[in-house]
N, C-alpha and C. Protein backbone atom coordinates (compact mmCIF):
# COMPACT_ATOMS: atom_id res chain seq x y z
N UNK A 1 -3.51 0.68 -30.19
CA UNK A 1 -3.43 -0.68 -29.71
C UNK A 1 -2.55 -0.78 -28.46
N UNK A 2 -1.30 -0.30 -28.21
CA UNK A 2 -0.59 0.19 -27.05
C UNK A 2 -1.62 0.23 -25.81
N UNK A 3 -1.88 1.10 -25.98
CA UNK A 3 -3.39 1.32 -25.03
C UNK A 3 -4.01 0.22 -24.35
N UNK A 4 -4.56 -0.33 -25.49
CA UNK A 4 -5.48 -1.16 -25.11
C UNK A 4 -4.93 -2.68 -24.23
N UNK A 5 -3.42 -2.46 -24.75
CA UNK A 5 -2.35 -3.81 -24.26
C UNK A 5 -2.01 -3.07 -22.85
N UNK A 6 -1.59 -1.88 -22.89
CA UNK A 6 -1.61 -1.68 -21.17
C UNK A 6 -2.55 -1.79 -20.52
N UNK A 7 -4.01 -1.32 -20.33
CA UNK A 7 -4.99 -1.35 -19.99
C UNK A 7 -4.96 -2.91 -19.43
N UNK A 8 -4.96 -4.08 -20.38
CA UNK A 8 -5.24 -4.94 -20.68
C UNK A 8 -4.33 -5.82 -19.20
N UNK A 9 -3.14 -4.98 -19.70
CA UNK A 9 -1.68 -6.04 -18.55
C UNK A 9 -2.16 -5.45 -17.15
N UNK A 10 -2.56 -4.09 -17.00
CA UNK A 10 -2.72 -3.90 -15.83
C UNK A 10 -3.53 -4.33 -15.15
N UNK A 11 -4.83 -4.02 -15.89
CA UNK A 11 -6.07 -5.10 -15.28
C UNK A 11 -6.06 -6.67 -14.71
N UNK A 12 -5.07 -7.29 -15.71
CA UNK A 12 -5.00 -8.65 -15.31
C UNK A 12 -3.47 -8.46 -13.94
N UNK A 13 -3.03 -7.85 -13.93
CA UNK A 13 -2.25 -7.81 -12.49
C UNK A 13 -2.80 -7.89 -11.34
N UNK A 14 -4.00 -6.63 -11.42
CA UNK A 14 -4.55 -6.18 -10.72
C UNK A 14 -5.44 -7.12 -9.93
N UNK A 15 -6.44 -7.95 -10.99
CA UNK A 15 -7.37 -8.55 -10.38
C UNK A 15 -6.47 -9.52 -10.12
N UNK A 16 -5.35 -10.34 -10.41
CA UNK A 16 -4.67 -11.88 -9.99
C UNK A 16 -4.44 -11.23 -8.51
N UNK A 17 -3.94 -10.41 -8.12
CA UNK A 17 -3.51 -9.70 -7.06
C UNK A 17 -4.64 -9.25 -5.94
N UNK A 18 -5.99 -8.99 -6.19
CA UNK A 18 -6.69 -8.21 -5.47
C UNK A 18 -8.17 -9.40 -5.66
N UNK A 19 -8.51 -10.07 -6.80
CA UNK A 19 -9.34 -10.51 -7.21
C UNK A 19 -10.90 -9.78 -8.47
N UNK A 20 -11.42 -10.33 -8.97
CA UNK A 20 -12.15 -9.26 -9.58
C UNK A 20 -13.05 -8.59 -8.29
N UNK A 21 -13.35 -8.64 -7.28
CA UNK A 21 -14.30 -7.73 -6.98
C UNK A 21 -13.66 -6.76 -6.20
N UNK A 22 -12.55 -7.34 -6.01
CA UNK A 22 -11.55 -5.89 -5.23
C UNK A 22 -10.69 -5.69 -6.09
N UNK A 23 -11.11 -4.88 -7.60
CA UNK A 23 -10.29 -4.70 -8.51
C UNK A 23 -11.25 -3.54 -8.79
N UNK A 24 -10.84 -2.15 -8.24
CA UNK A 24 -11.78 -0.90 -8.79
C UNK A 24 -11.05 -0.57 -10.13
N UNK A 25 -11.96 -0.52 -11.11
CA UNK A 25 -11.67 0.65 -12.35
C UNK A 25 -10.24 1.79 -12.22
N UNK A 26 -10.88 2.73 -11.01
CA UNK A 26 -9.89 3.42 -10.10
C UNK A 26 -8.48 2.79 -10.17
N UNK A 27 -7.98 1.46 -9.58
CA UNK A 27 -6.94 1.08 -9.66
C UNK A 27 -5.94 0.39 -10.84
N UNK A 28 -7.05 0.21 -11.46
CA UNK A 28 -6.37 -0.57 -13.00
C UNK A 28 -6.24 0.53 -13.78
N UNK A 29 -6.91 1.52 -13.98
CA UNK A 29 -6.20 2.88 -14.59
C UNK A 29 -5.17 3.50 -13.84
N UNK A 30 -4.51 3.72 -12.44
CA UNK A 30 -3.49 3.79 -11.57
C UNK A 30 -2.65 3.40 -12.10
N UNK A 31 -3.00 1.96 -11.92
CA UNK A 31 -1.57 1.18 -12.55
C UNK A 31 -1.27 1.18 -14.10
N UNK A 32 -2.16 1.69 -14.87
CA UNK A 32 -1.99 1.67 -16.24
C UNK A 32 -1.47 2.54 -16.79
N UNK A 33 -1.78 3.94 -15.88
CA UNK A 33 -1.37 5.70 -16.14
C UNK A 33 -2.19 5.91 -17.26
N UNK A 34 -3.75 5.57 -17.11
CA UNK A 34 -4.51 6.15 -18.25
C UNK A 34 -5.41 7.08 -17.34
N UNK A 35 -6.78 7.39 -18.21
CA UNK A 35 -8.02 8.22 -17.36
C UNK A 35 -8.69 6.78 -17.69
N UNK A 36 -9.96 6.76 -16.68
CA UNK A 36 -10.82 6.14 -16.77
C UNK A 36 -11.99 6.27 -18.00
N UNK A 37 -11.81 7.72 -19.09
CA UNK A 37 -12.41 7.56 -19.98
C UNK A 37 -11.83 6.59 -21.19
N UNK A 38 -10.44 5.84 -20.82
CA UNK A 38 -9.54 5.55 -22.12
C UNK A 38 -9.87 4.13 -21.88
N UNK A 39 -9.88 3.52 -20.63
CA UNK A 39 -10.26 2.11 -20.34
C UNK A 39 -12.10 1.70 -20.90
N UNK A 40 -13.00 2.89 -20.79
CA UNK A 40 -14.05 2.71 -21.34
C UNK A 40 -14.60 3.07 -22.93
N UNK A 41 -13.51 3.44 -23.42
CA UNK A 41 -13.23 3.82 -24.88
C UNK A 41 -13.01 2.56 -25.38
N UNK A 42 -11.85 1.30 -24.42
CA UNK A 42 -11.48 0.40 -25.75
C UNK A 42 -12.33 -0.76 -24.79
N UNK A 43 -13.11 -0.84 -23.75
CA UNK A 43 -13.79 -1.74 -23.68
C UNK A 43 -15.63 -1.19 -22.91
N UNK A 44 -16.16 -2.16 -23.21
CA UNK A 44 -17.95 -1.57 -22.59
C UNK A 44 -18.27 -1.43 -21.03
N UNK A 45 -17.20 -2.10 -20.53
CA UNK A 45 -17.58 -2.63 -18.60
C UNK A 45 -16.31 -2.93 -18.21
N UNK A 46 -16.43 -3.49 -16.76
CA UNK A 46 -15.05 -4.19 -16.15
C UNK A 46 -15.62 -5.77 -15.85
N UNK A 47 -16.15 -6.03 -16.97
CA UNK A 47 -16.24 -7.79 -17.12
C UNK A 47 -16.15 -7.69 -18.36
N UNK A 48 -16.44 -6.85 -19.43
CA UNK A 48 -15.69 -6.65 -20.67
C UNK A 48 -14.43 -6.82 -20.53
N UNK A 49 -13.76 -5.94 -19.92
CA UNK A 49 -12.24 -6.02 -19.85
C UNK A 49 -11.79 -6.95 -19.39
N UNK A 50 -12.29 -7.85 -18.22
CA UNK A 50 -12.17 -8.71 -17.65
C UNK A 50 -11.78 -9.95 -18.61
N UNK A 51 -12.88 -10.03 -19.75
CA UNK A 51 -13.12 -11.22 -20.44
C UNK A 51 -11.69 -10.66 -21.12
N UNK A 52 -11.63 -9.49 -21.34
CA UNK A 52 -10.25 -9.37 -22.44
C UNK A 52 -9.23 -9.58 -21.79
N UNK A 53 -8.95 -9.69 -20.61
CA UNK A 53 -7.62 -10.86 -20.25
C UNK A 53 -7.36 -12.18 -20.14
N UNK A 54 -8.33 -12.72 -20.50
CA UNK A 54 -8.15 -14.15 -20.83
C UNK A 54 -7.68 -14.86 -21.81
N UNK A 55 -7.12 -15.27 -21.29
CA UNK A 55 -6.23 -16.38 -22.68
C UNK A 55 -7.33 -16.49 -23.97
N UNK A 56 -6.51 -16.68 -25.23
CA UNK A 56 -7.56 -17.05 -25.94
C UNK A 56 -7.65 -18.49 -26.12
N UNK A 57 -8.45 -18.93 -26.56
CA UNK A 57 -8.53 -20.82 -26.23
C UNK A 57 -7.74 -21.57 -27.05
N UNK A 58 -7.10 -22.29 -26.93
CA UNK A 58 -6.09 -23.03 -28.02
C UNK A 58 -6.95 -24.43 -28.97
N UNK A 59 -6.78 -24.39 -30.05
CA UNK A 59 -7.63 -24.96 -31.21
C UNK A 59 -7.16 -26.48 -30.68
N UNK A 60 -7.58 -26.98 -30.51
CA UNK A 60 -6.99 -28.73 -30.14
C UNK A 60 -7.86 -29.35 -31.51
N UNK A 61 -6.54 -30.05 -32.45
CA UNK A 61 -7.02 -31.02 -34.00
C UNK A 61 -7.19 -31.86 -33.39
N UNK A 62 -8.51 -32.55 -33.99
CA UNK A 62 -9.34 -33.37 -33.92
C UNK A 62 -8.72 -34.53 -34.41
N UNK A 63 -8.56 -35.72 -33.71
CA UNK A 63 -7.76 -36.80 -34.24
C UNK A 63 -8.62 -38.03 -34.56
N UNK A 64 -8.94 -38.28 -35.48
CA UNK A 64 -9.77 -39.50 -35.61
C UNK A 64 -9.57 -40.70 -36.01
């Protein structure tokens, strides 16, 4: 899980910084100090991973 949380922090540096389309694979493993087989081990693509830096959505109760 380590892994997958660095992967995860670096990627989202990366693209806030560069944007997603000038965000190579190449550089988010750089900054992560993994191989590029370890970033495609814990996710399918780089819009997979992508989606995995996003906040997760906060439940808003329904007030009636």
């Amino acid at each position: 899980m380590a892994t997958r949380r660095t992967i995860l922090t670096a990627a989202a540096e990366v693209i806030i910084e560069r944007g997603y389309g000038g965000a190579p694979i190449s550089q988010i493993t750089a900054r992560a100090g993994v191989a590029a087989w370890a970033v495609y081990f814990h996710f399918r693509s780089k819009e997979d991973l992508a989606h995995g830096c996003r906040p997760a959505p906060r439940s808003v109760p329904m007030v009636l």
